[in-house]
N, C-alpha and C. Protein backbone atom coordinates (compact mmCIF):
# COMPACT_ATOMS: atom_id res chain seq x y z
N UNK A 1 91.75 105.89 86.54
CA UNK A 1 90.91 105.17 87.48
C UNK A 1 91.55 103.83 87.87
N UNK A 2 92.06 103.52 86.90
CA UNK A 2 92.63 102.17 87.34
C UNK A 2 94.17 102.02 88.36
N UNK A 3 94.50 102.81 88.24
CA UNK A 3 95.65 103.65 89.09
C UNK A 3 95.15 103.95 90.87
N UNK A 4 94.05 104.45 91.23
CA UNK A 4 93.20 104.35 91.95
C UNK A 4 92.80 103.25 92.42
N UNK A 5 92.30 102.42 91.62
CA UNK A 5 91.61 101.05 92.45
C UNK A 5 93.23 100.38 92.75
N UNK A 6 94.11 100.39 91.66
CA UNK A 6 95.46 99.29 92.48
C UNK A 6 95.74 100.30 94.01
N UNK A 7 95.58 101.16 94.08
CA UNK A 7 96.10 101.77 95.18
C UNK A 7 94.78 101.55 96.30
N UNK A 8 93.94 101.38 96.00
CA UNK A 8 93.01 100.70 97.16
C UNK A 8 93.07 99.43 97.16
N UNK A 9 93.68 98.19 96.03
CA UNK A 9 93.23 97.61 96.41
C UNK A 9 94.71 96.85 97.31
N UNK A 10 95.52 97.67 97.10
CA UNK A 10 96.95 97.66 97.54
C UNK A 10 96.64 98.14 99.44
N UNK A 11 96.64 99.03 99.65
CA UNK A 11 95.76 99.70 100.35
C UNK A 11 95.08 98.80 101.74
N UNK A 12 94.03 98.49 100.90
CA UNK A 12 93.36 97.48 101.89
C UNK A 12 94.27 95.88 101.82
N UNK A 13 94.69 95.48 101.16
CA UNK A 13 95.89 94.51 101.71
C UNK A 13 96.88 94.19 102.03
N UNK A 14 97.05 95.74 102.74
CA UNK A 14 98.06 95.94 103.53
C UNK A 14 97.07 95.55 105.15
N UNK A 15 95.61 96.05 105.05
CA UNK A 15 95.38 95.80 106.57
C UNK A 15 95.43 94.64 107.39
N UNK A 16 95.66 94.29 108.34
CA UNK A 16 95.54 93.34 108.66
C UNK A 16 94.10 92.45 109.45
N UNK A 17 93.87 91.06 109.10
CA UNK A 17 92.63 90.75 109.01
C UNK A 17 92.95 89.96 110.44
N UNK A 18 92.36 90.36 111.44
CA UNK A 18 92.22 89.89 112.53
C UNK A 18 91.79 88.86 113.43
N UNK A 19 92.34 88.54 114.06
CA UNK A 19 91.81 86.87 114.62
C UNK A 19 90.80 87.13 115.91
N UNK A 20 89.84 86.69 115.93
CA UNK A 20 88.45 87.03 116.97
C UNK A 20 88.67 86.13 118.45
N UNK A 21 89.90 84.96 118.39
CA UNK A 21 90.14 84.63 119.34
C UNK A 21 90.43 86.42 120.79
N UNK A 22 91.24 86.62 119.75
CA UNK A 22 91.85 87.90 121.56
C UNK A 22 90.52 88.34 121.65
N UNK A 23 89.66 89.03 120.89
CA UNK A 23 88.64 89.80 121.34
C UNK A 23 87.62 88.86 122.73
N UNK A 24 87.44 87.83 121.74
CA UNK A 24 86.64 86.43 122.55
C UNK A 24 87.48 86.26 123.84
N UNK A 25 88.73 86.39 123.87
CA UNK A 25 89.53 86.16 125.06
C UNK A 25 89.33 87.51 125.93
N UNK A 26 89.34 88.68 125.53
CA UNK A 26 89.22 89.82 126.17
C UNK A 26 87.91 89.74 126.78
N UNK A 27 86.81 89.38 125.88
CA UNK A 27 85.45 89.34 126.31
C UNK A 27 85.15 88.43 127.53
N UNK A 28 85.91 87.46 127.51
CA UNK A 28 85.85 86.38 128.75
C UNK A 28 87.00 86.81 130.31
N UNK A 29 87.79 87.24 129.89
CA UNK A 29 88.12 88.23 130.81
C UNK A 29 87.40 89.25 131.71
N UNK A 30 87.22 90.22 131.06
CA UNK A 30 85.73 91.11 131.07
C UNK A 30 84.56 90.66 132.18
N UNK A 31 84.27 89.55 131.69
CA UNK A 31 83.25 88.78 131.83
C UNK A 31 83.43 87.83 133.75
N UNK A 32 84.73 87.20 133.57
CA UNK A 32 85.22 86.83 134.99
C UNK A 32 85.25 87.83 136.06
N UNK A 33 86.29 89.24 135.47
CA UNK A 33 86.29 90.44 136.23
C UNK A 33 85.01 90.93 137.05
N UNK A 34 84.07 90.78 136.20
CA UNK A 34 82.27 91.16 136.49
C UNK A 34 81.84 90.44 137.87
N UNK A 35 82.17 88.70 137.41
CA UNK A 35 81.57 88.03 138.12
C UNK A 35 82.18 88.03 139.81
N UNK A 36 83.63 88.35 139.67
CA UNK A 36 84.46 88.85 140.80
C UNK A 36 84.04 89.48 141.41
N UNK A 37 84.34 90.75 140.81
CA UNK A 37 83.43 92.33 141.68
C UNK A 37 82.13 91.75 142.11
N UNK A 38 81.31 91.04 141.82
CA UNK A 38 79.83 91.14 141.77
C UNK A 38 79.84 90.31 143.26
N UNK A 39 80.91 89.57 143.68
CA UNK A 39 81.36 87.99 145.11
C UNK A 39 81.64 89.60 145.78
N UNK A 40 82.79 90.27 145.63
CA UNK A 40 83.34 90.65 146.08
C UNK A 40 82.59 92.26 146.99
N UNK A 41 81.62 92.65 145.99
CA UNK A 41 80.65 93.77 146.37
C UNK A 41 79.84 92.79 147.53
N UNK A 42 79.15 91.35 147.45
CA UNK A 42 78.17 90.90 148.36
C UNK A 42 79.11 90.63 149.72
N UNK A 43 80.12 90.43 149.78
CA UNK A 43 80.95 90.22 151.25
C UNK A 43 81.33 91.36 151.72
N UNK A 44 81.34 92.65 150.63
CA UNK A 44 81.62 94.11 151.79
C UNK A 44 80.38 94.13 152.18
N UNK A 45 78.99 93.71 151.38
CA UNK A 45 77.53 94.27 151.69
C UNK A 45 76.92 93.14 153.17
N UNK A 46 77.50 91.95 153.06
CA UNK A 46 77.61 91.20 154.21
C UNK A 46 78.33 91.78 155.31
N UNK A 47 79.64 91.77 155.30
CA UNK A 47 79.96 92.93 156.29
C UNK A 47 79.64 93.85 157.19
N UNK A 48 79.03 94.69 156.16
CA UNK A 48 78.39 96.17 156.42
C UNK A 48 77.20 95.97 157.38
N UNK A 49 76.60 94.46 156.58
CA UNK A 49 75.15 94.18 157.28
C UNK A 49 75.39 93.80 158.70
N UNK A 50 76.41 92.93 158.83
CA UNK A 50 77.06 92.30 160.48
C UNK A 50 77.64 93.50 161.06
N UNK A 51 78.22 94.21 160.92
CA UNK A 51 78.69 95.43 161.68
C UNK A 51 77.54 96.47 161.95
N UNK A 52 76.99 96.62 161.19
CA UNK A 52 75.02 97.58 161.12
C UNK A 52 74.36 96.91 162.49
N UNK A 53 74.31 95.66 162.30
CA UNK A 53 73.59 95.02 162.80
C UNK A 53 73.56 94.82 164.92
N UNK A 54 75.06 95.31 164.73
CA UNK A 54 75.46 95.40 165.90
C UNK A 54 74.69 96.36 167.12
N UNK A 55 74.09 95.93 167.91
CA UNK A 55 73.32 96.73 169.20
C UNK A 55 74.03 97.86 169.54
N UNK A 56 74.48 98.70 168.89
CA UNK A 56 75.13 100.15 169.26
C UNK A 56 74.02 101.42 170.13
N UNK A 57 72.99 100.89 169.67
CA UNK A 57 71.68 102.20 170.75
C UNK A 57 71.12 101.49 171.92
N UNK A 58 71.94 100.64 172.31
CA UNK A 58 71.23 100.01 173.72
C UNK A 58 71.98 100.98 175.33
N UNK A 59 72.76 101.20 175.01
CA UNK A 59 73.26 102.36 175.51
C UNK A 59 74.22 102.22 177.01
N UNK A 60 74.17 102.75 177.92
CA UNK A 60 74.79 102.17 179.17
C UNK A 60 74.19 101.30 180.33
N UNK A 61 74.77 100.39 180.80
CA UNK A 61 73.83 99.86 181.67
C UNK A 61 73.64 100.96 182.85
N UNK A 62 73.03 100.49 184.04
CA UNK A 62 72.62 101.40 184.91
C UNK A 62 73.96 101.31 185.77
N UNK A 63 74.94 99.97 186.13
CA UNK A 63 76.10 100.30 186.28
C UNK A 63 77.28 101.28 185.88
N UNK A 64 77.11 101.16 184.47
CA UNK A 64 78.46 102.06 183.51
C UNK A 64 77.44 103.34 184.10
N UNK A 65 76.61 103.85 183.90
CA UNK A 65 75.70 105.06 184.26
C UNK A 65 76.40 105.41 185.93
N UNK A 66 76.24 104.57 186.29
CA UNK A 66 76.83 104.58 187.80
C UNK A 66 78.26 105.41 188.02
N UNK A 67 78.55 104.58 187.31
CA UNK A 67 80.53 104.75 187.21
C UNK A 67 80.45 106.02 186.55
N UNK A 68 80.12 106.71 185.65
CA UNK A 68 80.13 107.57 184.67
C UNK A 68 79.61 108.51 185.53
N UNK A 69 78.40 108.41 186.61
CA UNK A 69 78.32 109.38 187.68
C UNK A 69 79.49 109.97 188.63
N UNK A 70 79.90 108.89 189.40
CA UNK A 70 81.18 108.77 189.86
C UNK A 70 82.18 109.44 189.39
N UNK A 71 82.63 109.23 188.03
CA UNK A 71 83.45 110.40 187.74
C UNK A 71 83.50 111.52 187.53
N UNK A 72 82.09 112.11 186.94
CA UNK A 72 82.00 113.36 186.76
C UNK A 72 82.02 114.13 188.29
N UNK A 73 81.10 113.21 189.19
CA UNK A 73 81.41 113.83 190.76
C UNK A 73 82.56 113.99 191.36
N UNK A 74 83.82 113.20 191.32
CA UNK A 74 85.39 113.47 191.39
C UNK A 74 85.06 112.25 192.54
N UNK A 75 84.44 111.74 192.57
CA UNK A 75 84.47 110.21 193.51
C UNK A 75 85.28 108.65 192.75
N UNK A 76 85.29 109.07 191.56
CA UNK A 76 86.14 107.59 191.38
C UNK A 76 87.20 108.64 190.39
N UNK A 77 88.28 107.74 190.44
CA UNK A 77 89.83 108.17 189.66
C UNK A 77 89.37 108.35 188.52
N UNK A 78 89.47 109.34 187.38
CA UNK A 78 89.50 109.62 185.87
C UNK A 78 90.78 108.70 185.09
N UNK A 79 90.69 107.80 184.31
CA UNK A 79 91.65 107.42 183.47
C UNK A 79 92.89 108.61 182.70
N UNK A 80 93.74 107.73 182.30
CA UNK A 80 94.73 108.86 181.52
C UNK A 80 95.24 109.76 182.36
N UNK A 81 96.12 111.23 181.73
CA UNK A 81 97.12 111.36 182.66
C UNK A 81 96.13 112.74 183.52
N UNK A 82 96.29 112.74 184.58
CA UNK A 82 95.81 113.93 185.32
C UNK A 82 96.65 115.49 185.09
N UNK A 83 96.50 116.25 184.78
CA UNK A 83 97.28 117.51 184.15
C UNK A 83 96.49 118.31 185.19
N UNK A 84 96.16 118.21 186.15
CA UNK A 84 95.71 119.02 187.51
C UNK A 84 96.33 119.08 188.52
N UNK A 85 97.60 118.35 188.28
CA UNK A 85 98.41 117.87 189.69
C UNK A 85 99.47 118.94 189.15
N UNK A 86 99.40 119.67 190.50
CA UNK A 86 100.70 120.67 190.80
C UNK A 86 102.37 119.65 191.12
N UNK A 87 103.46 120.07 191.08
CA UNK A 87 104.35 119.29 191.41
C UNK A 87 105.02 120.23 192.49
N UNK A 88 104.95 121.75 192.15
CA UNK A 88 105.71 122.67 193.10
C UNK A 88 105.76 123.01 194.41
């Protein structure tokens, strides 16, 4: 038995007894990281809110409606390249 305990007590003083600074340092790390993400989530959610927010269903005026008539009737020029034009 006594053969046993030197080998535990050999054993356990081999482990090493650890300093709580890194953990405390890890933990405050951790801790900054949080507070980051947390700035950093409210300015995409600001964002999101200013771009949302934007009048996108007000729709065409009665001009652009106009113009947009116009072209589908073949009365005003279509933008981009025309692929209807014969050359031969």
């Amino acid at each position: 038995m006594t053969a046993q305990n030197q080998a535990l007590s050999t054993g356990y003083g081999m482990i090493p007894s650890g300093d709580a600074s890194y953990a405390n340092a890890l933990a405050g790390l951790a801790n900054t990281y949080s507070g980051l993400r947390a700035q950093q989530d409210k300015k995409r959610e600001n964002i999101a809110e200013f771009f949302g927010g934007l009048n996108t269903a007000s729709g065409n005026s009665k001009k652009d409606k106009e113009k947009l008539e116009d072209i589908k009737d073949g009365k005003a020029p279509s933008g981009g390249l025309n692929l209807n034009t014969n050359f031969a």
